[in-house]
Protein backbone atom coordinates (compact mmCIF):
# COMPACT_ATOMS: atom_id res chain seq x y z
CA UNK A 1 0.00 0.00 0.00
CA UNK A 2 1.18 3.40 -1.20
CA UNK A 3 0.81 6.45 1.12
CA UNK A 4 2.79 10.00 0.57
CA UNK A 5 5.08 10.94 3.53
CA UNK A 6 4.55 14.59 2.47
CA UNK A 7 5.90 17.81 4.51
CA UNK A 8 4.38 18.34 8.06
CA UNK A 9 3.97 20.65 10.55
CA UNK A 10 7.58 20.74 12.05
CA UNK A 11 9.47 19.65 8.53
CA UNK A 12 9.12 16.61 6.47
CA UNK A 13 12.70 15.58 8.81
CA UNK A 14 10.17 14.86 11.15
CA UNK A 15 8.20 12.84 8.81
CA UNK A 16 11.06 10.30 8.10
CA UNK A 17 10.23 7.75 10.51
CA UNK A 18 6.97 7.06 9.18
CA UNK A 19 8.20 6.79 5.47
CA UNK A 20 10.96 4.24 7.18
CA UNK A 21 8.44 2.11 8.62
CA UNK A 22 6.73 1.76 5.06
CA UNK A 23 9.73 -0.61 4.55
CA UNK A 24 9.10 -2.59 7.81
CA UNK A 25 5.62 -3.18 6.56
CA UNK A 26 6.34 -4.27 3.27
CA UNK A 27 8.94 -6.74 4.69
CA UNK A 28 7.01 -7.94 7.60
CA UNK A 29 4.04 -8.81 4.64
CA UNK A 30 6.54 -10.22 2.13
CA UNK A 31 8.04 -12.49 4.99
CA UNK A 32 4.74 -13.60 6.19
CA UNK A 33 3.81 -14.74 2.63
CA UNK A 34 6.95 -16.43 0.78
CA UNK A 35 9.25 -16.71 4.14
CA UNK A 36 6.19 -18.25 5.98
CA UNK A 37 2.54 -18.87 3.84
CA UNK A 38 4.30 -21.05 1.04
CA UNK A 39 5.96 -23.10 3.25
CA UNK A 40 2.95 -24.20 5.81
CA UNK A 41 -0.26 -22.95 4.68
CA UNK A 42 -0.10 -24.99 1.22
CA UNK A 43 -4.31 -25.10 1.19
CA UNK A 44 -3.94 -21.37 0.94
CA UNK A 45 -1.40 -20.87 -1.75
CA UNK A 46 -3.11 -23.88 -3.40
CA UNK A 47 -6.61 -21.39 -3.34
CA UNK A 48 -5.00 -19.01 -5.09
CA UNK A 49 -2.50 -20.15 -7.44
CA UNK A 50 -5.19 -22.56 -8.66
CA UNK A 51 -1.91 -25.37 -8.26
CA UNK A 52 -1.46 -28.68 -6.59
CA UNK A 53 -1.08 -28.65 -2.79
CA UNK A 54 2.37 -29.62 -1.71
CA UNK A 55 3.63 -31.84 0.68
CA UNK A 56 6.59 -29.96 2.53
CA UNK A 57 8.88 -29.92 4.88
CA UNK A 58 8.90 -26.93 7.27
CA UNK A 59 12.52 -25.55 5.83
CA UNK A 60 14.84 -23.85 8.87
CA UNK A 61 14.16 -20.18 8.38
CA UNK A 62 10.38 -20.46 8.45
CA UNK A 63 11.36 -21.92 12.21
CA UNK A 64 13.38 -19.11 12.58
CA UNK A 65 10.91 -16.47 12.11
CA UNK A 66 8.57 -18.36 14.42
CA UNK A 67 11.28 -17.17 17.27
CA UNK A 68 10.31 -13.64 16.33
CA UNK A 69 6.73 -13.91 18.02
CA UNK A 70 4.48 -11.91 15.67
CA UNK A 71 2.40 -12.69 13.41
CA UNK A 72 4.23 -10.97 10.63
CA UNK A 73 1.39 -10.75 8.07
CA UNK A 74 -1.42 -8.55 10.26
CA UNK A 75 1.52 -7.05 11.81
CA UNK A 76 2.93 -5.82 8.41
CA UNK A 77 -1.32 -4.46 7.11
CA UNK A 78 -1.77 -3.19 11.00
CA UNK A 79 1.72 -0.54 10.48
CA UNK A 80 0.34 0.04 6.84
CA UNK A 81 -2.79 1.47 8.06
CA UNK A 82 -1.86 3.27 11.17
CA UNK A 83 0.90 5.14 8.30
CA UNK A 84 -2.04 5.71 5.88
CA UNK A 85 -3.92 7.06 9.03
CA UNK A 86 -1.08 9.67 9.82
CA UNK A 87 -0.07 11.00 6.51
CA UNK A 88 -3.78 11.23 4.28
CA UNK A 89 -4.51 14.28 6.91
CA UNK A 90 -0.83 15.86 5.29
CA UNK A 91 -2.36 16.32 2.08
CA UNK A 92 -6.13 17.12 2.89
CA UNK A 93 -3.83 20.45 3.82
CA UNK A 94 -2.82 20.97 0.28
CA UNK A 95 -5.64 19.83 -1.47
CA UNK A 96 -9.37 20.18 -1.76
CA UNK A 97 -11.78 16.94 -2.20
CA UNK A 98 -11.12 17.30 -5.81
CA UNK A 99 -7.40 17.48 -6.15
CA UNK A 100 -7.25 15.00 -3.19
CA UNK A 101 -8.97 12.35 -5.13
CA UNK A 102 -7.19 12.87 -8.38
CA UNK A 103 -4.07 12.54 -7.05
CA UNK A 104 -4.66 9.18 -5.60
CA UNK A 105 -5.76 7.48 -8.32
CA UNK A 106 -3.27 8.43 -10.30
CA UNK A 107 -0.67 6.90 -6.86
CA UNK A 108 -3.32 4.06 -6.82
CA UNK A 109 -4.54 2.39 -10.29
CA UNK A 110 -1.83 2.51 -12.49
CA UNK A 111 0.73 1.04 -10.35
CA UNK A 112 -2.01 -1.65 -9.36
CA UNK A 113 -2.96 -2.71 -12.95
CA UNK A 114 0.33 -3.44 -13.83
CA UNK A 115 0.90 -5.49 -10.10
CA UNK A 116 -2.21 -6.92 -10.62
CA UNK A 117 -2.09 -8.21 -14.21
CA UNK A 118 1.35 -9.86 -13.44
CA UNK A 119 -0.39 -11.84 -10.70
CA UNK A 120 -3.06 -12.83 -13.59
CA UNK A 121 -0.27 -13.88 -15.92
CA UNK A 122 1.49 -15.83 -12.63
CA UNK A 123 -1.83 -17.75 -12.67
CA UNK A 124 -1.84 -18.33 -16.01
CA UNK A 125 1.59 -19.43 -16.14
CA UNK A 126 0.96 -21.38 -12.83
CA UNK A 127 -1.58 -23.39 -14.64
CA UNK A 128 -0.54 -24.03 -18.65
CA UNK A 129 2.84 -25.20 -16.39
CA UNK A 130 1.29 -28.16 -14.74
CA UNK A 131 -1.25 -28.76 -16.92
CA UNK A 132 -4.57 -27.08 -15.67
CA UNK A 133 -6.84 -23.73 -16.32
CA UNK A 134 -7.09 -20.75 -15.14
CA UNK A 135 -9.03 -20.41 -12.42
CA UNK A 136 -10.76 -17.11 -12.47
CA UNK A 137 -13.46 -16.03 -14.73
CA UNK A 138 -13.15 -12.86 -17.27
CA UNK A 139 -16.17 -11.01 -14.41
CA UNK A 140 -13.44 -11.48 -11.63
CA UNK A 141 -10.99 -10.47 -13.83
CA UNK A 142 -12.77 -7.13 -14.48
CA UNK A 143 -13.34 -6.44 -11.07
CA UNK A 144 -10.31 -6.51 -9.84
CA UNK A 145 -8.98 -4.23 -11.86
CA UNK A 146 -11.44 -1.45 -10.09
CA UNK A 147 -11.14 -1.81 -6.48
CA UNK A 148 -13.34 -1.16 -4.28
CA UNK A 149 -15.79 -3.09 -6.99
CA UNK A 150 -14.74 -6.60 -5.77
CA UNK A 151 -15.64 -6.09 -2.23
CA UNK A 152 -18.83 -4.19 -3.61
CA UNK A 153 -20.21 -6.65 -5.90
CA UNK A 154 -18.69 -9.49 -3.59
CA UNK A 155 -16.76 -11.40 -6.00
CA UNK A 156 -13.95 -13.75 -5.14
CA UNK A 157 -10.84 -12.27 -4.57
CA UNK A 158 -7.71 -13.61 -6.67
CA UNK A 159 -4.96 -11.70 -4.92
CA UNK A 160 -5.32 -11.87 -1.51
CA UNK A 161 -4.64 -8.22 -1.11
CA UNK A 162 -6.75 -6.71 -2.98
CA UNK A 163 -8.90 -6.47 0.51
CA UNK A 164 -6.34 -4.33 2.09
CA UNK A 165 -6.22 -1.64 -0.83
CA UNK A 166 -10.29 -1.59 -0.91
CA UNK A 167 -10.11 -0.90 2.77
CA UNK A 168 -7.53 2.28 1.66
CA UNK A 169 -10.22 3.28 -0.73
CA UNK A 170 -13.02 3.42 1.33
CA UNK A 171 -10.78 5.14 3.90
CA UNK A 172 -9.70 7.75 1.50
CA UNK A 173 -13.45 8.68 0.26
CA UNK A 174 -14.34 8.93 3.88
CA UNK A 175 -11.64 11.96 4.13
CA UNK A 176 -12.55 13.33 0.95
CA UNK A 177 -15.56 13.64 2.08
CA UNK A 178 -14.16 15.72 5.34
CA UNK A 179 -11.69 16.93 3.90
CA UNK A 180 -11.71 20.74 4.58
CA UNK A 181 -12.67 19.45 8.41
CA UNK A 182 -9.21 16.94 8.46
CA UNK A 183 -7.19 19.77 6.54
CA UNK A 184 -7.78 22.48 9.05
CA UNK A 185 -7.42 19.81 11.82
CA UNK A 186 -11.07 20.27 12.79
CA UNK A 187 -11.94 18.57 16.72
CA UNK A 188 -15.05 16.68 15.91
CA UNK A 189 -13.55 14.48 13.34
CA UNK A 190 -12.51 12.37 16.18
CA UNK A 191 -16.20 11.49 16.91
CA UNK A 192 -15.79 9.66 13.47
CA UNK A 193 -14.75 6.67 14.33
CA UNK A 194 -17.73 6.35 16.87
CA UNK A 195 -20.43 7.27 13.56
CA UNK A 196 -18.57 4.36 11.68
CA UNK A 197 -18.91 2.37 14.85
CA UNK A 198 -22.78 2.92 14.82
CA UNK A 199 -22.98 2.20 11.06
CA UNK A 200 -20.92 -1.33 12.08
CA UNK A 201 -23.28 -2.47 14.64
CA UNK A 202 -26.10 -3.08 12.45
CA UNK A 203 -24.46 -4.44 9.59
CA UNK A 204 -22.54 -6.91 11.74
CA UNK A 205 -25.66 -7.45 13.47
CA UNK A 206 -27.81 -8.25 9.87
CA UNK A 207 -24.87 -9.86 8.48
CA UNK A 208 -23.72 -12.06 11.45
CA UNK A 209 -27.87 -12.84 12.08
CA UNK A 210 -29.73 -12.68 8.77
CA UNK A 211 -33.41 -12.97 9.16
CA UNK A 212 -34.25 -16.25 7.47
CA UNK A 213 -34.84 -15.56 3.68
CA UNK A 214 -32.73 -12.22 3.99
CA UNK A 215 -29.39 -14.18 3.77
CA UNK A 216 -28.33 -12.92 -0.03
CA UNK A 217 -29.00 -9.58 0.82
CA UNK A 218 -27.34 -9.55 3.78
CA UNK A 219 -23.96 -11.45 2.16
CA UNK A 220 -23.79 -7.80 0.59
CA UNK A 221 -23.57 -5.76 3.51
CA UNK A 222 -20.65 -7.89 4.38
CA UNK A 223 -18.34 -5.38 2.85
CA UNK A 224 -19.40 -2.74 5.58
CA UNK A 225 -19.35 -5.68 8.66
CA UNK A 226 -15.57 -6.98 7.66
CA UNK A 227 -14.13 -3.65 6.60
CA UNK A 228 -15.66 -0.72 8.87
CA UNK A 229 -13.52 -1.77 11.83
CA UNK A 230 -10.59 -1.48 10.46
CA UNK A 231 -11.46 1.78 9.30
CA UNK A 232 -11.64 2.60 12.36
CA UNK A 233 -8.25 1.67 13.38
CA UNK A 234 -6.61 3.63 10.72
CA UNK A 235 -8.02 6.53 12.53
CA UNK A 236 -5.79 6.09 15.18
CA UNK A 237 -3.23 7.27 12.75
CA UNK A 238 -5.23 10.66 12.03
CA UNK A 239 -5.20 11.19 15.54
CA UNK A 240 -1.78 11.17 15.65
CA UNK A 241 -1.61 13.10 12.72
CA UNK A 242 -3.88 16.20 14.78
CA UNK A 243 -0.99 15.28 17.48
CA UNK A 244 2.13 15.86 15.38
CA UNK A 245 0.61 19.04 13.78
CA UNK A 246 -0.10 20.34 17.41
CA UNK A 247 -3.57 20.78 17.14
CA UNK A 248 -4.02 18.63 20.02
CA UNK A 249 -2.52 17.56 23.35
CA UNK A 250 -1.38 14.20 24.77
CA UNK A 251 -4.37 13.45 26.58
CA UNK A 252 -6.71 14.35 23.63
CA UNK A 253 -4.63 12.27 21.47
CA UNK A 254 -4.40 9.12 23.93
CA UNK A 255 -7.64 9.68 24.26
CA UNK A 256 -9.06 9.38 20.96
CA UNK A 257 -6.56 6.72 20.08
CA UNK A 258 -7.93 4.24 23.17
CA UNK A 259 -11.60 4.81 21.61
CA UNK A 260 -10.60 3.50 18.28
CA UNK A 261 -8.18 0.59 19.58
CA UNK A 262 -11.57 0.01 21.87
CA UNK A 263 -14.30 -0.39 19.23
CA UNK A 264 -11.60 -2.24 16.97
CA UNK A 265 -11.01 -4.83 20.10
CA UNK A 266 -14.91 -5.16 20.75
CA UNK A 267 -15.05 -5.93 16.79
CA UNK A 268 -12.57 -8.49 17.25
CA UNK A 269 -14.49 -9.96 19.80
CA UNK A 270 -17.39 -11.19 17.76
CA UNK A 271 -15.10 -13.38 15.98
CA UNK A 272 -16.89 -12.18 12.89
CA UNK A 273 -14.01 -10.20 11.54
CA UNK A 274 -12.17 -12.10 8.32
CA UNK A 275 -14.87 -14.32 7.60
CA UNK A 276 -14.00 -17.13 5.17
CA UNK A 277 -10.97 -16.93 3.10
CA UNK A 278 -9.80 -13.78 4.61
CA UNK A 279 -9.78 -15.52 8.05
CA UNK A 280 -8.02 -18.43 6.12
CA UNK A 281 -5.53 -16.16 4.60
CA UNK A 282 -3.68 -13.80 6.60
CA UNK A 283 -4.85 -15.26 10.29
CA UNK A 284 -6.55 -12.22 11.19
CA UNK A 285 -7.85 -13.52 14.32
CA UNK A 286 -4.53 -12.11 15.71
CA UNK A 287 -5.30 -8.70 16.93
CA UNK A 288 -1.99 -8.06 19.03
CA UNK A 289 -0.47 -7.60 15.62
CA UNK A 290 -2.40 -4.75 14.93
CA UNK A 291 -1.75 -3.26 18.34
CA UNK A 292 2.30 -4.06 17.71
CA UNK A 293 2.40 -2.40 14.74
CA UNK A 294 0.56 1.07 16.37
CA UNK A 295 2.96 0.50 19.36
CA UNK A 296 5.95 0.02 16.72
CA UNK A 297 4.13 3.40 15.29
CA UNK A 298 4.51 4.78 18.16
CA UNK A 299 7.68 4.26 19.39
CA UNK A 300 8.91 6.21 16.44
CA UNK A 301 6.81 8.61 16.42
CA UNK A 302 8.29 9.71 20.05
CA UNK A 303 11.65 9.30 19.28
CA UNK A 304 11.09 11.08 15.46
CA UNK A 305 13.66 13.79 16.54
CA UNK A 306 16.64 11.12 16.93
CA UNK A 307 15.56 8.72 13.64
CA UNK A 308 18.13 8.17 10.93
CA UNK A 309 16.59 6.40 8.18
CA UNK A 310 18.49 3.56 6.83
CA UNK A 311 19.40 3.25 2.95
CA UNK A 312 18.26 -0.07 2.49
CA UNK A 313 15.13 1.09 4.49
CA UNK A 314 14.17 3.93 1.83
CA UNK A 315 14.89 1.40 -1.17
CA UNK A 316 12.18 -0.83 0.40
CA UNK A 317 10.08 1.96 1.12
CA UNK A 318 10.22 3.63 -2.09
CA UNK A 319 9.21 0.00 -4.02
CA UNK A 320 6.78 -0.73 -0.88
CA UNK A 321 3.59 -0.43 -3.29
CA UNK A 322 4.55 -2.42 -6.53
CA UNK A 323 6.83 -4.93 -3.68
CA UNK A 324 3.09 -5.13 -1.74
CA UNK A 325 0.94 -6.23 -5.08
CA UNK A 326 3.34 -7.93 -7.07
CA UNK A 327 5.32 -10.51 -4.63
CA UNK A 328 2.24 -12.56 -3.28
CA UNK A 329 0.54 -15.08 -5.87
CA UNK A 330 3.58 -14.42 -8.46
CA UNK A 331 5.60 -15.10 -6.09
CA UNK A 332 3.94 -18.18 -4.73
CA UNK A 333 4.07 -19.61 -8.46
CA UNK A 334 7.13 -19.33 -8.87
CA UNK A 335 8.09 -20.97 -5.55
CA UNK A 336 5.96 -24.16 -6.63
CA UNK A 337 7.59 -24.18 -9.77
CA UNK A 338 10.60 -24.21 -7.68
CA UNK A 339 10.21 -26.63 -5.21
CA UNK A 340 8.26 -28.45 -7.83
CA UNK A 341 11.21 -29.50 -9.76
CA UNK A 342 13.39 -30.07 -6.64
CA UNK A 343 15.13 -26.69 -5.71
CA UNK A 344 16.12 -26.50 -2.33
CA UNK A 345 13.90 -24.16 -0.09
CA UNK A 346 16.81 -21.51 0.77
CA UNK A 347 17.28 -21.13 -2.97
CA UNK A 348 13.87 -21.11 -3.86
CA UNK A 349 13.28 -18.34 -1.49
CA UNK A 350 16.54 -16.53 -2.53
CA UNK A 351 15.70 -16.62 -6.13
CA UNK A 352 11.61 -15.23 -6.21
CA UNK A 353 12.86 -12.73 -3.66
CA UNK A 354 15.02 -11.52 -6.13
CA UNK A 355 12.58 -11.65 -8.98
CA UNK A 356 9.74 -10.03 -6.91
CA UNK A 357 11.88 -6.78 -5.32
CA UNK A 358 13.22 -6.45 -9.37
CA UNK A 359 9.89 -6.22 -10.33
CA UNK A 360 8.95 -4.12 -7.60
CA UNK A 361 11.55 -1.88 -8.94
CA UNK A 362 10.85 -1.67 -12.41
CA UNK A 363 6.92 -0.87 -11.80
CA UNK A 364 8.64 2.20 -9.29
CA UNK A 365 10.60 3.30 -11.50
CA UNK A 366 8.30 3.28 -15.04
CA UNK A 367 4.91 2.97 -14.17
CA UNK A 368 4.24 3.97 -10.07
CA UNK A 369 7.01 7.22 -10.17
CA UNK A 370 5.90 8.99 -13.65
CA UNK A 371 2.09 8.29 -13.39
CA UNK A 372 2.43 9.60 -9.66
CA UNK A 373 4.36 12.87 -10.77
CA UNK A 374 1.41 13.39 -13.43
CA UNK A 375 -1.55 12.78 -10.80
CA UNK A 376 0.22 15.23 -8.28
CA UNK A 377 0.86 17.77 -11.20
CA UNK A 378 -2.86 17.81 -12.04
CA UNK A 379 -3.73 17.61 -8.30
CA UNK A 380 -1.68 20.79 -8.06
CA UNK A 381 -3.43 22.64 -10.77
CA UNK A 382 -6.28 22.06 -9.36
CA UNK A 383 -5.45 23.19 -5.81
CA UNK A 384 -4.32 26.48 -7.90
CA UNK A 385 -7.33 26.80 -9.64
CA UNK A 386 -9.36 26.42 -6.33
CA UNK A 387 -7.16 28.93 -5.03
CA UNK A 388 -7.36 31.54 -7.77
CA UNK A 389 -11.14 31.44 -7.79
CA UNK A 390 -11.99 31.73 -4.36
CA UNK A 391 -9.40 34.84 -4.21
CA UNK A 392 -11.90 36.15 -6.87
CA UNK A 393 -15.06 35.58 -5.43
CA UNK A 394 -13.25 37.13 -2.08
CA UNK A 395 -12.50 40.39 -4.68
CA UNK A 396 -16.10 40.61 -5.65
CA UNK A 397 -17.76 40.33 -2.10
């Protein structure tokens, strides 16, 4: 996932951490899904890549990141959206709705077409390989190529994080929708997360408990039951946004922050959350992830002032997008190809890590960096525009 670490209150220096810990997320996700998924959640990779379940071995690092104690995978989305949480309110300060909007779908789609159709072609690959069909229709195909339209029309997903980027979506036309309120760092938008709260209940309510014959309507309200609470946790990161820009104090800040990690827990709770093969996927049911990654958050965030970013930390966070939609079912294809004609696990892994962070690269560096550049130049003209006219309208009155 793709957020700007743009210029804040005290000087983008300050902002540095937060760009750094793009990179943790992206490598924390990667790690969870070819370091860890391939190896010993075969059903899974087999649900995707359409392939063969394999019979493994647990190899010796996949033992070794089980020392680490965190669920890597919700760890690695958890950071991603407390990030998304603290920098969105950066540019709501630039930009109007408008020019807010335009800007990220220029950072979003392009970068994700190209991700996603490589994961299409892994499939494809996957299958003519070992003798089979591709598994998805040309209507799945379609909609995943317009996210949030998957979730909305509730088709099956072929990525497995495609649900992660809707959730971004429906996240940033909430704060378009606020913007001016988020931009000037307005108070009430941290009663926000309770509104969404109250939308939840009843959708987890009618989804969770359909009335008998109201079960296929209900299925698609599931969108708003799954993703609204993690909605709300990304609003922890706007409230530390309002906190680094100085608009409000510690207390207000903890404050606002324990509400959302509240409602997010008592979400949790149900046990509804990840339903299906999201639940199957990324183990979701493993909310002290999510809390890590804030704490991780954080941690940074207090010690921002003494933070020296890393050079191999920036690579990874520059590619962090393409690296997040391009390494998962491409690269669990080309692991079973692998394995399947009797590479060793460490050079397996060695090899589509290589192949994936490449890729990652090249979609930076020709599709995500010059179709980014365009979307902000437009969003700028717009913001101009904007500007120009309401200094007219301020001349006339």
């Amino acid at each position: 996932m793709k957020t700007d670490i743009s210029r804040g209150a005290k000087g983008s220096d300050r902002i540095e951490f937060a760009n750094s810990l793009r990179g943790v997320a992206a490598v924390s996700v990667v790690i969870a899904h070819l370091g860890q998924m391939f190896w010993v959640g075969q059903p899974v990779v087999a649900l995707f890549t359409g392939l063969p379940a394999l019979s493994l071995e647990r190899p010796w690092f996949t033992k070794a990141f089980d020392l680490i104690h965190v669920n890597l995978g919700p760890f690695g989305v958890g950071l991603f959206f407390v990030i998304s949480g603290f920098v969105i309110p950066f540019s709501l300060v630039r930009y109007d709705a408008r020019a807010f909007l335009t800007g990220r779908l220029f950072r979003i789609y392009p970068t994700y077409w190209v991700g996603f159709s490589i994961t299409a072609g892994a499939i494809v690959i996957g299958a003519t390989f070992f003798g089979g069909a591709a598994t998805f229709t040309a209507k799945e195909l379609a909609l995943h190529y317009f996210p949030p339209l998957r979730a909305i029309f509730y088709s099956r997903a072929l990525d497995g994080i495609a649900w992660t980027l809707e959730i971004e979506l429906f996240f940033y036309l909430l704060c378009a929708t606020v913007a001016g309120a988020i931009g000037r760092g307005r108070r009430w938008v941290g009663f926000l997360p309770l509104i969404l709260f109250a939308v939840w209940l009843p959708a987890f309510a009618f989804v969770a408990h359909a009335p008998a014959g109201f079960e296929k309507i209900a299925r698609r309200f599931e969108v708003a039951a799954d993703y609204l609470p993690f909605v709300i946790f990304m609003f922890t990161g706007v409230a530390l946004n309002f906190r680094q820009r100085g608009l409000i104090g510690r207390g207000a800040a903890s404050a606002w922050i324990g509400a959302c990690v509240a409602m997010f827990m008592l979400a949790w709770a149900t046990q509804f959350l990840g339903e299906g093969w999201l639940k199957l996927m990324v183990g979701l049911i493993d909310p002290e992830a999510y809390l890590l990654a804030l704490g991780l958050f954080l941690i940074a965030m207090a010690g921002q002032n003494y933070f020296t970013a890393h050079p191999v930390l920036r690579f990874v966070a520059a590619i962090s997008y393409p690296l997040y939609v391009v390494h998962g079912v491409a690269g669990y294809v080309m692991l079973r190809i692998l394995v399947g004609h009797g590479v060793g696990p460490t050079a397996a892994l060695a090899m589509t890590l290589v192949a994936v962070f490449g890729a990652a690269w090249l979609i930076h560096r020709f599709v995500e960096t010059p179709t980014h550049n365009y979307g902000q130049k437009l969003a700028r003209g717009m913001a101009e525009q904007d500007r120009a006219g309401a200094a007219a309208q301020a001349a006339i009155s």
